[in-house]
Protein backbone atom coordinates (compact mmCIF):
# COMPACT_ATOMS: atom_id res chain seq x y z
CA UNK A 1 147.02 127.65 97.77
CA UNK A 2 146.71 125.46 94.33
CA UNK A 3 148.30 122.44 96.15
CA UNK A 4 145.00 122.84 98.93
CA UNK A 5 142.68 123.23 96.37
CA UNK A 6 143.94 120.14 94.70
CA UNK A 7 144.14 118.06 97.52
CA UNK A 8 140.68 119.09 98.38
CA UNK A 9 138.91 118.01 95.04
CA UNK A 10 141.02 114.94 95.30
CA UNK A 11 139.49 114.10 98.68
CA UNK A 12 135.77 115.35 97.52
CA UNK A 13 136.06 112.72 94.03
CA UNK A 14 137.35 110.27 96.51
CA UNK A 15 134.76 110.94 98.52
CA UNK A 16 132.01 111.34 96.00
CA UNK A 17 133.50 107.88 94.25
CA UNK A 18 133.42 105.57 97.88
CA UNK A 19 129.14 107.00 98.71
CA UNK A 20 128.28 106.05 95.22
CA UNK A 21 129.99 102.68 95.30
CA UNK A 22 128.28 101.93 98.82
CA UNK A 23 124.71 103.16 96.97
CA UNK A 24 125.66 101.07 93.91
CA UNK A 25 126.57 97.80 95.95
CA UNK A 26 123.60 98.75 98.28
CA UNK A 27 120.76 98.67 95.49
CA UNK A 28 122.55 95.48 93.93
CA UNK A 29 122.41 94.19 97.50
CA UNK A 30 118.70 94.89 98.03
CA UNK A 31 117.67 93.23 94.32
CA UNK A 32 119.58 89.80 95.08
CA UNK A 33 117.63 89.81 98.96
CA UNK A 34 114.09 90.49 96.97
CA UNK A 35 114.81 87.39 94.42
CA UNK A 36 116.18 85.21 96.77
CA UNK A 37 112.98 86.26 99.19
CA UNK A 38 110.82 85.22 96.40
CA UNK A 39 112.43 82.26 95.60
CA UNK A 40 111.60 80.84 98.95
CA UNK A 41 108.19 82.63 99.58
CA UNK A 42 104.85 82.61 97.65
CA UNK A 43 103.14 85.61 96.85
CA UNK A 44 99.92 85.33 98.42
CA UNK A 45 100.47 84.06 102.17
CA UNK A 46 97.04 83.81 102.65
CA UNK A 47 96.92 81.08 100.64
CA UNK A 48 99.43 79.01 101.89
CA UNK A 49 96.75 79.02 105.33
CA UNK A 50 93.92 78.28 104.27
CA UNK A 51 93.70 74.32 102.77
CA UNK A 52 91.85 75.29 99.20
CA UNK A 53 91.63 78.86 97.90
CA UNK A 54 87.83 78.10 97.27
CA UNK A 55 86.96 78.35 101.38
CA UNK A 56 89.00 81.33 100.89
CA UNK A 57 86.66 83.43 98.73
CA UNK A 58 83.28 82.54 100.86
CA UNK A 59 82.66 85.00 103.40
CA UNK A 60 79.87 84.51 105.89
CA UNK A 61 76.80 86.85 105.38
CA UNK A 62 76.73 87.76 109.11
CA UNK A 63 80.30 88.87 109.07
CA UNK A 64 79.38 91.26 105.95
CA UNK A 65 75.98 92.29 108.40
CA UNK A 66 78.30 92.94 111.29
CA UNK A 67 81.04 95.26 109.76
CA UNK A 68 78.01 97.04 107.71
CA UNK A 69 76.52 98.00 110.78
CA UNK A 70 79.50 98.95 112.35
CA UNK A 71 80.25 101.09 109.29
CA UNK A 72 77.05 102.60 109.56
CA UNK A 73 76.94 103.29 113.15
CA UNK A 74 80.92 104.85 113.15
CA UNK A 75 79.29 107.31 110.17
CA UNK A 76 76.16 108.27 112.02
CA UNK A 77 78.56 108.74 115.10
CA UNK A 78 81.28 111.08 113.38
CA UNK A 79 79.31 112.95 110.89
């Protein structure tokens, strides 16, 4: 009976030892794919579309009309 026990915390440290080496090479996995990622991408891709970033903050005044009275409708609607 104490050779089964044995055996069986050997296998569950075993065990335990090859999940938390998969988590630990997992995370360090996933924080090298995030820095190369950003290496090769900007931040903002939103940016990289439009040809100056001061187009970018403009916004039509109808546009801001439009979805205002679509807000305003949808509320009126569902109330």
């Amino acid at each position: 009976m104490n050779e089964m026990m044995s055996a069986g915390v050997d296998l569950m440290l075993i065990g335990m030892g090859i999940v938390f080496a998969f988590l630990a090479l997992l995370i360090v996995l996933v924080n090298i794919m995030t820095l190369v990622i950003q290496c090769f991408f900007s931040e903002d891709p939103i940016a990289d579309l439009t040809p100056n970033s001061a187009s970018a903050s403009h916004t039509d005044a109808g546009v801001i009309a439009a979805i205002s009275a679509a807000v305003h409708q949808y509320r009126n609607k569902y109330k």
